[in-house]
Protein backbone atom coordinates (compact mmCIF):
# COMPACT_ATOMS: atom_id res chain seq x y z
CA UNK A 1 72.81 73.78 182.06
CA UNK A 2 75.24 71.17 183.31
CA UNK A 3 76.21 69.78 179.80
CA UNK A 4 78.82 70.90 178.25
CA UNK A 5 77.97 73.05 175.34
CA UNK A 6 78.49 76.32 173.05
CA UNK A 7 76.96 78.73 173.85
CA UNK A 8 76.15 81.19 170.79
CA UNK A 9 75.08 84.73 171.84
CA UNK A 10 73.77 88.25 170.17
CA UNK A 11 74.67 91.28 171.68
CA UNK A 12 75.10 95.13 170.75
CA UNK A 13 78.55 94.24 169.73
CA UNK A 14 77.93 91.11 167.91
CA UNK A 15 77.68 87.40 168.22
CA UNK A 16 80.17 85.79 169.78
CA UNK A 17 80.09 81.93 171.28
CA UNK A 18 81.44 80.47 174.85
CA UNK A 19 82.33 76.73 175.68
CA UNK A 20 80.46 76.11 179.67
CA UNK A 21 80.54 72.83 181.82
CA UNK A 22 78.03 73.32 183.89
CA UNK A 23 78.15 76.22 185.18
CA UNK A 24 81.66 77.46 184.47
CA UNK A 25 82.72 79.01 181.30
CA UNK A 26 85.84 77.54 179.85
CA UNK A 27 86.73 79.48 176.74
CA UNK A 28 85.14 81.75 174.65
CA UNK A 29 85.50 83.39 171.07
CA UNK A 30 88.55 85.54 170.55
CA UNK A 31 86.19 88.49 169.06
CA UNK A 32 82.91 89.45 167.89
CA UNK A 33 81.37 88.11 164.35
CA UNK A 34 78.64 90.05 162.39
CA UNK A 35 76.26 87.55 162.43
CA UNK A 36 74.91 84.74 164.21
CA UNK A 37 76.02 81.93 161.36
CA UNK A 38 80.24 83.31 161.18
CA UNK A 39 79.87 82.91 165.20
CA UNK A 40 78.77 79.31 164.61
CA UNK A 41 81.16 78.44 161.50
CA UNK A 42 84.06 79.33 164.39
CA UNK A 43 82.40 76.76 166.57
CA UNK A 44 82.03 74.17 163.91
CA UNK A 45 86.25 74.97 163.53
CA UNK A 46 86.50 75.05 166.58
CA UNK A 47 85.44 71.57 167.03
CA UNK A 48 86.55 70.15 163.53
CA UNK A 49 90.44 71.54 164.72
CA UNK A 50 90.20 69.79 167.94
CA UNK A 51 88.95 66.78 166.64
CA UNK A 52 92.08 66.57 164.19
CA UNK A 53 94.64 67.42 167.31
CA UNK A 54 93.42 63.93 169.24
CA UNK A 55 93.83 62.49 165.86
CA UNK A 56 90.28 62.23 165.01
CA UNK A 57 88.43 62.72 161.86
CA UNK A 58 85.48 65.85 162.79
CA UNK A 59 82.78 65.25 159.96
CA UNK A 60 79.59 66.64 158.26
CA UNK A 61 81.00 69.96 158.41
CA UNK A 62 82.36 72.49 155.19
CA UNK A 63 84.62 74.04 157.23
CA UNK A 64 88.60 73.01 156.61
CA UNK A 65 90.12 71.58 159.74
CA UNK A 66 93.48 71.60 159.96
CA UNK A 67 95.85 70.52 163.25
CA UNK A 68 95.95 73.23 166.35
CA UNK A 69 98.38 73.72 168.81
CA UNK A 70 97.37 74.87 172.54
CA UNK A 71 99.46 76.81 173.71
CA UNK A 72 100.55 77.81 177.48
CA UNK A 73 101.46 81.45 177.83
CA UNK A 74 103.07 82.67 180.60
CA UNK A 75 102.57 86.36 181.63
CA UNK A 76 104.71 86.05 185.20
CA UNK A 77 102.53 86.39 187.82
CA UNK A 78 99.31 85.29 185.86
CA UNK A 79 98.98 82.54 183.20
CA UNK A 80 96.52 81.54 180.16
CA UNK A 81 96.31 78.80 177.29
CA UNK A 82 95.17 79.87 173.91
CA UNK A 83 94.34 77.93 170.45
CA UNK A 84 95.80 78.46 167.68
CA UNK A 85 95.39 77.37 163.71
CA UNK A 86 98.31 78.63 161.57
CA UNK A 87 98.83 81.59 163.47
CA UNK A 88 95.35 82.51 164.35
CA UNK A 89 94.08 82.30 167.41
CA UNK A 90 91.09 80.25 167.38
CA UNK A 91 89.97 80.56 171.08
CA UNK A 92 91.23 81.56 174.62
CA UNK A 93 89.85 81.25 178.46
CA UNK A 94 87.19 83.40 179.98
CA UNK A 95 90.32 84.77 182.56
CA UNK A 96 93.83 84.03 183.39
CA UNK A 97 95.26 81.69 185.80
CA UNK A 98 97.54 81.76 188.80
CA UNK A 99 99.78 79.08 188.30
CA UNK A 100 100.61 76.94 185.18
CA UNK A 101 99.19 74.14 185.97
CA UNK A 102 95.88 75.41 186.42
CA UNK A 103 95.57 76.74 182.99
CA UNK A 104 96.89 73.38 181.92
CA UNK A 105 94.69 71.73 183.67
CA UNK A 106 91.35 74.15 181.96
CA UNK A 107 93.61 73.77 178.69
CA UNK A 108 92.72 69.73 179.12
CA UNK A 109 89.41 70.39 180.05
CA UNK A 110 88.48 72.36 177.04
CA UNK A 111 89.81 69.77 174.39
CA UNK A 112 88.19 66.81 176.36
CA UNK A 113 84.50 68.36 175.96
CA UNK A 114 84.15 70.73 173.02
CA UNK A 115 84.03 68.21 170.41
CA UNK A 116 81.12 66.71 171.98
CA UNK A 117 79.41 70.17 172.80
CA UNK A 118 76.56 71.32 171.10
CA UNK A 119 75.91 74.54 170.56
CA UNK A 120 73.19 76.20 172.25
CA UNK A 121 71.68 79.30 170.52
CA UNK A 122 70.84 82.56 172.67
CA UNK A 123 69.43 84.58 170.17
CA UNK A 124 68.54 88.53 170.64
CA UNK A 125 69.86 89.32 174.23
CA UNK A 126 69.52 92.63 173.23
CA UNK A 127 67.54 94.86 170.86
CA UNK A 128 69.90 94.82 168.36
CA UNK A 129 70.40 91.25 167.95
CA UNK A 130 68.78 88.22 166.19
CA UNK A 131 64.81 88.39 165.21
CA UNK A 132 63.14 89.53 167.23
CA UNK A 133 61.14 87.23 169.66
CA UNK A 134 57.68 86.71 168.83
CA UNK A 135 55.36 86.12 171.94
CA UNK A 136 53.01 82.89 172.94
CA UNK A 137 50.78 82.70 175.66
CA UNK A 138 49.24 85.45 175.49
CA UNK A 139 45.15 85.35 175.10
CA UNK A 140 45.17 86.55 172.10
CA UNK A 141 47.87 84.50 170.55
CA UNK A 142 46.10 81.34 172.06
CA UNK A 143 42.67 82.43 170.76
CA UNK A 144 44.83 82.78 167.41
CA UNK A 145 46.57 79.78 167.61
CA UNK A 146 43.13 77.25 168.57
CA UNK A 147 41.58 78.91 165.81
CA UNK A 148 44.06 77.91 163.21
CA UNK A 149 44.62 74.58 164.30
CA UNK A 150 40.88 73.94 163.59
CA UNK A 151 40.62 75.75 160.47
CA UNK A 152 43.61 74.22 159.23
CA UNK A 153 43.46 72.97 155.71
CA UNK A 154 44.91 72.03 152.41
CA UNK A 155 47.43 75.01 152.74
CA UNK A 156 48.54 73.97 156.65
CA UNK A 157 48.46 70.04 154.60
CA UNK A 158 50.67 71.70 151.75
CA UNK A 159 52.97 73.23 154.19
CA UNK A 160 53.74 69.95 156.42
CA UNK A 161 54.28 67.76 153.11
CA UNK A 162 57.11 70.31 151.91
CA UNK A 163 59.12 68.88 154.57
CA UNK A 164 60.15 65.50 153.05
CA UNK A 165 61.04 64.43 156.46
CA UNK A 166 59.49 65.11 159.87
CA UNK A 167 60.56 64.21 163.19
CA UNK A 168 59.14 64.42 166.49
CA UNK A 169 61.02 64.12 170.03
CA UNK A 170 59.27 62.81 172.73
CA UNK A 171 59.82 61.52 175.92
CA UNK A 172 60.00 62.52 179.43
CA UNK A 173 64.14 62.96 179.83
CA UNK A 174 66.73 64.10 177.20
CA UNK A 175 64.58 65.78 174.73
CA UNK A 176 65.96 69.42 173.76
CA UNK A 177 69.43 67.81 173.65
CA UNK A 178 68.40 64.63 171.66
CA UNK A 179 66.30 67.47 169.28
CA UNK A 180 69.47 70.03 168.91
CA UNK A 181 71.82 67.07 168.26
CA UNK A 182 69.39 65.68 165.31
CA UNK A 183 69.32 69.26 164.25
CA UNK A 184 72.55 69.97 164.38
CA UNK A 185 73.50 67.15 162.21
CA UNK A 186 70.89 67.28 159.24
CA UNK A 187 72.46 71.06 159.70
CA UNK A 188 76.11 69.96 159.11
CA UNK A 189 75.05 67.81 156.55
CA UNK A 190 73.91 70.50 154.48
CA UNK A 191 69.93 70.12 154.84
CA UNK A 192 67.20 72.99 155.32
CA UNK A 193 66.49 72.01 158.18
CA UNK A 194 63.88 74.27 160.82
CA UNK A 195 64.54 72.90 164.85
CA UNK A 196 61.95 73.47 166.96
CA UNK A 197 62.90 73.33 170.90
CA UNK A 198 61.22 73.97 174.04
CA UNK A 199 62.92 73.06 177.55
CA UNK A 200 63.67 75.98 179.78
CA UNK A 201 65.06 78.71 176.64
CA UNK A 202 62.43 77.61 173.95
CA UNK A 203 63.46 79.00 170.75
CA UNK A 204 63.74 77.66 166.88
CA UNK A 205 66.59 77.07 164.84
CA UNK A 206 66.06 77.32 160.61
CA UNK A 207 69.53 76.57 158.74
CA UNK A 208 71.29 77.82 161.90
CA UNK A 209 69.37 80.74 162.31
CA UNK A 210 68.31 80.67 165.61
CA UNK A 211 64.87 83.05 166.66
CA UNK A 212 63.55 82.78 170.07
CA UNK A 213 59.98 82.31 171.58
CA UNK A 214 59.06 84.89 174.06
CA UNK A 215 56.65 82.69 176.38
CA UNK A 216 54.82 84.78 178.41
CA UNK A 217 54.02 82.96 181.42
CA UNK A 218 55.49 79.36 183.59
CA UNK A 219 53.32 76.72 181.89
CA UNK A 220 54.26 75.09 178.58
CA UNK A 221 51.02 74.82 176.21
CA UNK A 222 50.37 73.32 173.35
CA UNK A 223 49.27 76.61 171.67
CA UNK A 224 52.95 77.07 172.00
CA UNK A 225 53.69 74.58 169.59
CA UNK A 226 51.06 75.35 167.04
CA UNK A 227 52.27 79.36 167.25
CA UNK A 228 55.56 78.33 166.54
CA UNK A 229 55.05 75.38 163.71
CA UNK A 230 52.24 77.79 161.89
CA UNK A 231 54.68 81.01 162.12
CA UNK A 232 57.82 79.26 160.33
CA UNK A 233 57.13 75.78 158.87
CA UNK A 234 56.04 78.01 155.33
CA UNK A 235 59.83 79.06 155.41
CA UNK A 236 60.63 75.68 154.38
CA UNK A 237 58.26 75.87 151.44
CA UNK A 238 60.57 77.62 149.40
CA UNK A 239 63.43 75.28 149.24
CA UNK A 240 64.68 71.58 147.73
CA UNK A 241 62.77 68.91 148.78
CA UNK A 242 65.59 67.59 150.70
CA UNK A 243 63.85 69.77 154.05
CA UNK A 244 63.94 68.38 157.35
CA UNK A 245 61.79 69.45 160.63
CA UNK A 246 62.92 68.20 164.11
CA UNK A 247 60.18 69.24 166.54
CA UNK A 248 60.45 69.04 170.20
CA UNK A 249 56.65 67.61 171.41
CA UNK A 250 56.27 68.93 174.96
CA UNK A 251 52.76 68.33 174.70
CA UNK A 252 52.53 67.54 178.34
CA UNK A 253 49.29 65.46 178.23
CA UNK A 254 48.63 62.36 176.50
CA UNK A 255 45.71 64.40 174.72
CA UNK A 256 47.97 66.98 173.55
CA UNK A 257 50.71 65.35 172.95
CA UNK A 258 48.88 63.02 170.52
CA UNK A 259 46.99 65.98 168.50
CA UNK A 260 50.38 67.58 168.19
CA UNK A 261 51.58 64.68 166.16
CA UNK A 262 48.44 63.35 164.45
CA UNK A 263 46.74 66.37 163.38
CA UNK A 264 50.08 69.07 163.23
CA UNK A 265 53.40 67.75 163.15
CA UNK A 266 52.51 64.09 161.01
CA UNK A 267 55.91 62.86 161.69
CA UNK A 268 57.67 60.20 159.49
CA UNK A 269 59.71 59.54 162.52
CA UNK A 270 58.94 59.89 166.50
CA UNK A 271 62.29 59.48 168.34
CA UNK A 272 61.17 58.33 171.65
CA UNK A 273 63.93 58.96 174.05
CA UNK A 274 63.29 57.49 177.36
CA UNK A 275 60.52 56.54 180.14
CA UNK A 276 60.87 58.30 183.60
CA UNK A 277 58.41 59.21 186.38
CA UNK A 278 57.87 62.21 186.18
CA UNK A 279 54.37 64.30 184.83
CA UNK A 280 52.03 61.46 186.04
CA UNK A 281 49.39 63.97 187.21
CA UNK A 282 49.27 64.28 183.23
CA UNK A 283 50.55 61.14 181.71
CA UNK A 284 49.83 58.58 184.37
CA UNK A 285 50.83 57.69 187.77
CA UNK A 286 53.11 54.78 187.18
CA UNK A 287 56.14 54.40 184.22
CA UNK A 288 53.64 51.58 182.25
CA UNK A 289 51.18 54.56 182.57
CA UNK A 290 53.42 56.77 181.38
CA UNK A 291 54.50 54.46 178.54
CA UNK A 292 50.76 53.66 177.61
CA UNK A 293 50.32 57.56 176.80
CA UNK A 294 53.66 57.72 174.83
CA UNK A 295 52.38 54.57 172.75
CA UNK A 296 49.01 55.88 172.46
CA UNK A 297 50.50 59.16 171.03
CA UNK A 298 51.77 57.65 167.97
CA UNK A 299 50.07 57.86 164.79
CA UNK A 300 49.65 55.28 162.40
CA UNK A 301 52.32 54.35 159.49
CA UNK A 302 54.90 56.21 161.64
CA UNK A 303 58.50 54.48 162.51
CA UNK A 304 59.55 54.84 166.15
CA UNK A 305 63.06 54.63 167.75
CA UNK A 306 62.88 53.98 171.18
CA UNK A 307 65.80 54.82 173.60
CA UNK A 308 63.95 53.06 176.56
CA UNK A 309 66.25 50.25 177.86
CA UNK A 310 64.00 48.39 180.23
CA UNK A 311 62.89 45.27 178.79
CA UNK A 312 59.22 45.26 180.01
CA UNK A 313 58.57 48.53 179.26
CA UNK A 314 60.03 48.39 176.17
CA UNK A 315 58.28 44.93 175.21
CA UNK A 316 54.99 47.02 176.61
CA UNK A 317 55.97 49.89 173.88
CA UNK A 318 56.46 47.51 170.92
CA UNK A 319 53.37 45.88 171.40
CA UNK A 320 51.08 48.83 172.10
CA UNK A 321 52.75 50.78 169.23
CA UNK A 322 52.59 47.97 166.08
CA UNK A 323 49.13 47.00 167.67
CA UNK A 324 48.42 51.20 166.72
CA UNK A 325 50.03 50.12 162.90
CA UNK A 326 52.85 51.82 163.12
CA UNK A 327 56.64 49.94 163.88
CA UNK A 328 59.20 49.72 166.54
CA UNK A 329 63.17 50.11 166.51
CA UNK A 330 64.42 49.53 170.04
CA UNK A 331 67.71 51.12 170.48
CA UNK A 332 71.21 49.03 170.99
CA UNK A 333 73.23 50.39 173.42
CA UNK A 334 76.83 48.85 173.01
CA UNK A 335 78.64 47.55 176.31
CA UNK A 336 81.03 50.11 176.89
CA UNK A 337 78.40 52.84 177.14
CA UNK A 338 75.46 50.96 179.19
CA UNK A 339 76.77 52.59 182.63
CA UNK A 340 76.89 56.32 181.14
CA UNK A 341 73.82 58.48 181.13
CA UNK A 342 72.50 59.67 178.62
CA UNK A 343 73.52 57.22 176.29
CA UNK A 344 70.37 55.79 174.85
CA UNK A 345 69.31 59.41 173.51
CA UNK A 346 72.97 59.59 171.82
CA UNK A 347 72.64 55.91 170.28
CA UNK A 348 69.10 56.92 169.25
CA UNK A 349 70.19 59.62 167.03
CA UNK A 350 72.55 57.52 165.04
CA UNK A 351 69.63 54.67 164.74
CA UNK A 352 67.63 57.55 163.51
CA UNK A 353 70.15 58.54 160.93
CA UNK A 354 70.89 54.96 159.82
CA UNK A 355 66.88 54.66 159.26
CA UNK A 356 66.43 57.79 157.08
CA UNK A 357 69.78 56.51 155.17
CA UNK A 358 72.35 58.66 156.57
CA UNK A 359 75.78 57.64 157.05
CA UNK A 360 76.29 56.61 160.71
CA UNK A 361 78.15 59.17 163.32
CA UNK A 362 81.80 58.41 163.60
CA UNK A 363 82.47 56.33 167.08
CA UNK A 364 85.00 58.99 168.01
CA UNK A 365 81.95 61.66 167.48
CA UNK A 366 79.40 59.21 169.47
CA UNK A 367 82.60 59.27 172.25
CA UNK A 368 82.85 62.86 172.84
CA UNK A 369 78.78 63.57 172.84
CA UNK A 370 78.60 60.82 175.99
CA UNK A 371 81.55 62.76 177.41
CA UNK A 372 79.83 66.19 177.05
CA UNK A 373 76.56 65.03 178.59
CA UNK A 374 78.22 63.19 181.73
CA UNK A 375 77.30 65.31 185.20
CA UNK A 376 80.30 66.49 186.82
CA UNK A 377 80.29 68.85 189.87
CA UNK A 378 80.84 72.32 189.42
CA UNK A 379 83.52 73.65 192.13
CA UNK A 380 82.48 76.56 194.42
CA UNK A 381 85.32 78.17 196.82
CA UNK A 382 83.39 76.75 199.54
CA UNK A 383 82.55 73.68 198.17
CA UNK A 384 80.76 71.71 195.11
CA UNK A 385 77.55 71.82 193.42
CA UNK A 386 75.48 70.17 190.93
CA UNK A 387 72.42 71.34 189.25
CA UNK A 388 69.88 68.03 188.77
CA UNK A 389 67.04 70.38 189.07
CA UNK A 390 67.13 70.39 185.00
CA UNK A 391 66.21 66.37 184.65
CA UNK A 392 63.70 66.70 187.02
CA UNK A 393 62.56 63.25 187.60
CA UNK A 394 63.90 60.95 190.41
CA UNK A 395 65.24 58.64 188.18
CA UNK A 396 67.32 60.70 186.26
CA UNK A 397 68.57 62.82 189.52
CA UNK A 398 69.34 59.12 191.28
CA UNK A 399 71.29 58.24 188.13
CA UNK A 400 73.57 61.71 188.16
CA UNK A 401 73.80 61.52 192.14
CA UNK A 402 75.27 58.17 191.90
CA UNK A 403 77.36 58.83 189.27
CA UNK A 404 78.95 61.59 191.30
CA UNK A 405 78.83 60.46 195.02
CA UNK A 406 78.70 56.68 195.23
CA UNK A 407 77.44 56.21 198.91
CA UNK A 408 78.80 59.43 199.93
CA UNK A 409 76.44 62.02 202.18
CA UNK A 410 75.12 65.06 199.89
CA UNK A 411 73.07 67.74 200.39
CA UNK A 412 70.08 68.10 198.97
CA UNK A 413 68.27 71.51 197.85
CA UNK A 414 64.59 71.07 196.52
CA UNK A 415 62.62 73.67 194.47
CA UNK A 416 58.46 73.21 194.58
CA UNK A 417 55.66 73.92 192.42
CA UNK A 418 52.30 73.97 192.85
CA UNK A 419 51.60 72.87 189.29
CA UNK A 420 54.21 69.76 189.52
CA UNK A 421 52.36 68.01 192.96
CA UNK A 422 52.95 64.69 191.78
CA UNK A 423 56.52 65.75 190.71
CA UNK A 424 56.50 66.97 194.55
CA UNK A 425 55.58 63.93 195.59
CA UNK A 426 57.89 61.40 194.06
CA UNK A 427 60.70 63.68 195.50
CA UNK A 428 59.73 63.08 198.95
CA UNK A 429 59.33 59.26 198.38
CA UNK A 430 63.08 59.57 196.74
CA UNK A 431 64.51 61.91 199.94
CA UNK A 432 62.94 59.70 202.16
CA UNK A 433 64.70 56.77 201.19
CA UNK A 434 68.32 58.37 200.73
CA UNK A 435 67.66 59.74 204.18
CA UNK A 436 66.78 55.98 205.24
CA UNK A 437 70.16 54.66 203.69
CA UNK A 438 72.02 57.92 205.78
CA UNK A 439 72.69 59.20 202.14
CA UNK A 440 71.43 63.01 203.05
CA UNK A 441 70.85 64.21 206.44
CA UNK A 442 67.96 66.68 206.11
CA UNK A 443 66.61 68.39 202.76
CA UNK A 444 66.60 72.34 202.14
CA UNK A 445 63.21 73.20 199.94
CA UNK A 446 61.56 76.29 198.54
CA UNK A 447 59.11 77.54 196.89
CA UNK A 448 55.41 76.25 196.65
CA UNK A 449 53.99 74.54 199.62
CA UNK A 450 57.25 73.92 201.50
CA UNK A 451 55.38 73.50 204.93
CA UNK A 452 53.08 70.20 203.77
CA UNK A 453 56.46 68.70 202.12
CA UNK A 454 57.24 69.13 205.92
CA UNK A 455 54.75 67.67 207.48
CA UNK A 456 54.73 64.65 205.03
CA UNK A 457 58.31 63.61 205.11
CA UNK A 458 60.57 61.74 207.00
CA UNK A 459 63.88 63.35 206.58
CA UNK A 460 64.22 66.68 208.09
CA UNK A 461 63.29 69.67 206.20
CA UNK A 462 64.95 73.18 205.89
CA UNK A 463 62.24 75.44 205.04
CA UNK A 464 63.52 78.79 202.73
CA UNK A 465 60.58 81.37 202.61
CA UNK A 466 60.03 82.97 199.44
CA UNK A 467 61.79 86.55 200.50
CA UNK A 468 65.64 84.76 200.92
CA UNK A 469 67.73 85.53 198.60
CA UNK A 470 69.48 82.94 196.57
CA UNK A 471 72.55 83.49 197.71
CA UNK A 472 71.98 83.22 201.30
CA UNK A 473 70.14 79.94 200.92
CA UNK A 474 72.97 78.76 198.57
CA UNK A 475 75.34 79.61 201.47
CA UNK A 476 73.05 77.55 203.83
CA UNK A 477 73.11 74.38 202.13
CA UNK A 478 76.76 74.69 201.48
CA UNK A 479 77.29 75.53 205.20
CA UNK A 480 75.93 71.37 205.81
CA UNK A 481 79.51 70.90 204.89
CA UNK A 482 78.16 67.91 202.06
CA UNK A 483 78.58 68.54 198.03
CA UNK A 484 74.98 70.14 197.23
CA UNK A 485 72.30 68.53 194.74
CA UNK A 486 69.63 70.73 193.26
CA UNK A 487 66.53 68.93 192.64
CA UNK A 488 63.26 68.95 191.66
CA UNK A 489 62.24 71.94 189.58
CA UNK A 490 64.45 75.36 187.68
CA UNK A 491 62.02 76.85 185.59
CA UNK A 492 61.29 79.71 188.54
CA UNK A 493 62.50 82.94 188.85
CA UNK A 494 64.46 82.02 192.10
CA UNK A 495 66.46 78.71 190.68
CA UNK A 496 67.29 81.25 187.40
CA UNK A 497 68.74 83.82 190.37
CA UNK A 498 70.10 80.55 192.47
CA UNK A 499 72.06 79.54 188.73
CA UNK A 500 73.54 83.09 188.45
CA UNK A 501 74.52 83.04 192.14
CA UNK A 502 76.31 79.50 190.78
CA UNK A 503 78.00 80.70 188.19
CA UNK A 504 79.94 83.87 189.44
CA UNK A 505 80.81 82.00 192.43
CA UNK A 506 81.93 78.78 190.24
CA UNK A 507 84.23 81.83 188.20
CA UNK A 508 86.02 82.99 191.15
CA UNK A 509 86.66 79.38 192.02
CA UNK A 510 88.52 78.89 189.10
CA UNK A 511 90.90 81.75 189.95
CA UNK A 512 90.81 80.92 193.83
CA UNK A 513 91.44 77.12 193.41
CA UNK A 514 93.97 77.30 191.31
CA UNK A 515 96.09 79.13 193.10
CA UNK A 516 96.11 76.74 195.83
């Protein structure tokens, strides 16, 4: 995760939350809370307190914000910042600092980004903690789960129309984030709202509540989302009609993704956050391929917002999709933001609120979401690293890269998969033309069928065999002497070790850099 974001967790002990850039942790919770909705009321404080201290007005939120004061505390040898509201201490850093200015300078980073952060629910880390997961996948659960998506009826009808609104996320870049910010608004706001996400930690979120999805096996299906909607979209059936769904559509085919709205989510609204290449052995080869399957996924009488900025492809979208009956919003991305990623997916949600009748987001709020989304390298005591594997498509990793080196050299590190070939391939089209503009001077890769990504590119190729351990290869790209670049692919067992091996080093870098 390379946003910056809260990060709510259930242990033995209790739930407790912790702010992370990337992969460092900046501060965390001052103590345990009994359950998983006092742990996110302090982050919602948290936030709301902060926003007051720069003078800004935190809203959509019950909790009373008053003005903080950091504070730096000096211990004499060691040194640490805490927050405090009236005398209580509202949060503190993971671990102490050598010099003042280094916990000044973490102090600074902490009330630039946790406005903006979203928090980001990891639900029953042990036993004891949270629902317990329920499991998809499985043959059983997908015999289940095809079964009742053709035997659906007036009850599975009665159940979607107790939502009075229903919104699907779709797209290929941005999506969990897009979904949790929509959520986590309509949650504010006071709504019964149930969140359904997928990306790497799929999991749902009802009124804050967050229960996770035990997916047994690599592959996203789309039994996955019909386990999940049938299991908890009754909940809502028991309260005002004022119930919201947000449901991330990771249908991965244009097939699937299309049942999954027309014949199980039936959204009012389909927030369509961007076009990128990536799954065209699924959705088409080219980004108007890619586009035609979005478009063609849309049901009829349904409103869509559409983050894509290109003006062809978007011109493509709005005719394909009113040709379909249903109507087009394109979004407006103001001046100042056009150069920062991730903005259409931010802009998009306010659109979307303005639509349903919402009151807009504050500008200061849109401000400090761009901020929190914006890469920025994580520092390493023997250099820097940045995790693009997550985005996946070239696009989106040529967007952060640039944002981050310019024209400088990096080093890239690719993960493979057998199921993502055409994923495979656009990476070695993208490598082979940084290597062409002397942007990288070879590529490490792992993982699925590193030898023919060899023999088909031009820039030199590392190979890592599947017995290495993450931290040695880590320490291989870093010995290149460039800032590293993950790419391609993290959902693997080895890019979840490589992340670990990221984050304690990127913890003792704190401590070691500092003291310099």
């Amino acid at each position: 995760m390379d946003a910056a974001a809260f990060e709510v967790l259930g242990t033995a002990e209790g739930w407790h939350w912790r702010l992370r850039d990337g992969e460092t942790v900046l501060a965390v919770s001052p103590e345990h809370y009994p359950d998983h909705a006092d742990a996110r009321e302090h982050v919602d404080r948290v936030r709301a307190d902060l926003a007051r201290l720069t003078g800004e007005e935190y809203v959509d939120t019950d909790v009373e914000a008053h003005v903080p004061e950091f504070r730096l505390v000096d211990h004499g040898p060691y040194h640490e910042w805490t927050l405090v509201d009236e005398g209580e201490l509202l949060a503190e850093p993971p671990a102490t600092y050598p010099t003042a200015a280094a916990a000044a300078e973490a102090m600074a980073r902490v009330q630039r980004l946790a406005v903006g952060a979203l928090p980001v629910y990891f639900a029953g880390t042990t036993e004891e903690a949270g629902r317990d997961p329920f499991p998809v996948g499985t043959p059983a659960a997908l015999a289940k789960a095809a079964r009742s998506l053709l035997s659906r009826g007036p009850r599975h009808r009665r159940y979607l129309d107790s939502a009075e609104t229903r919104i699907v996320v779709m797209g290929i870049r941005g999506k969990s984030s897009t979904t949790r910010r929509v959520g986590d608004v309509f949650d504010r706001r006071g709504y019964d709202t149930l969140v359904k996400i997928t990306g790497n930690r799929p999991h749902l979120i009802h009124n804050g509540d967050p229960v996770p999805i035990d997916r047994r096996g690599p592959r996203v299906t789309l039994y996955e989302n019909i386990k999940t909607f049938w299991r908890f979209l009754p909940v809502l059936d028991e309260y005002s009609p004022d119930d919201v769904v947000v449901f991330e559509n990771q249908g991965i085919t244009e097939y699937t993704t299309r049942l999954v709205n027309e014949r199980f989510v039936r959204p009012h609204v389909v927030l369509l956050t961007n076009i990128r290449q990536d799954h065209q052995d699924t959705l088409g080869k080219t980004r108007a391929d890619i586009a035609r399957s979005f478009a063609r996924a849309v049901p009829p009488d349904t409103h869509v917002i559409s983050g894509e900025q290109h003006p062809v492809l978007s011109d493509y979208l709005r005719r394909e999709i009113e040709h379909a009956g249903a109507t087009f919003q394109q979004v407006s991305v103001p001046e100042a933001d056009r150069g920062r990623i991730g903005a259409e997916t931010v802009h998009a949600v306010d659109e979307l609120l303005t639509y349903l009748g919402e009151p807009s987001l504050p500008a200061d709020e849109l401000d400090a979401a761009l901020a929190a989304i914006q890469p920025r390298w994580t520092r390493l005591p023997r250099g820097r690293v940045y995790n693009a594997a997550e985005v996946n498509d070239v696009e989106s990793t040529e967007a952060a890269r640039r944002a981050l080196a310019g024209e400088d050299t990096v080093s890239p590190f690719l993960y493979l998969r057998a199921d993502r070939r055409a994923r495979t391939a656009s990476f070695a089209t993208y490598l082979d033309t940084l290597y062409e503009r002397d942007l990288v001077e070879n590529v490490h890769v792992a993982g699925d069928d590193t030898r023919t990504f060899a023999r088909e590119t031009a820039v030199p190729v590392v190979r890592h065999g599947p017995d290495e351990a993450a931290a040695d290869v880590l320490d291989a790209v870093l010995d290149e002497g460039y800032p590293v670049v993950l790419m391609g692919n993290t959902v693997a067992d080895f890019m979840r070790d490589l992340e670990a091996e990221i984050a304690a080093r990127a913890a003792r870098a704190e401590y070691e850099l500092s003291a310099e």
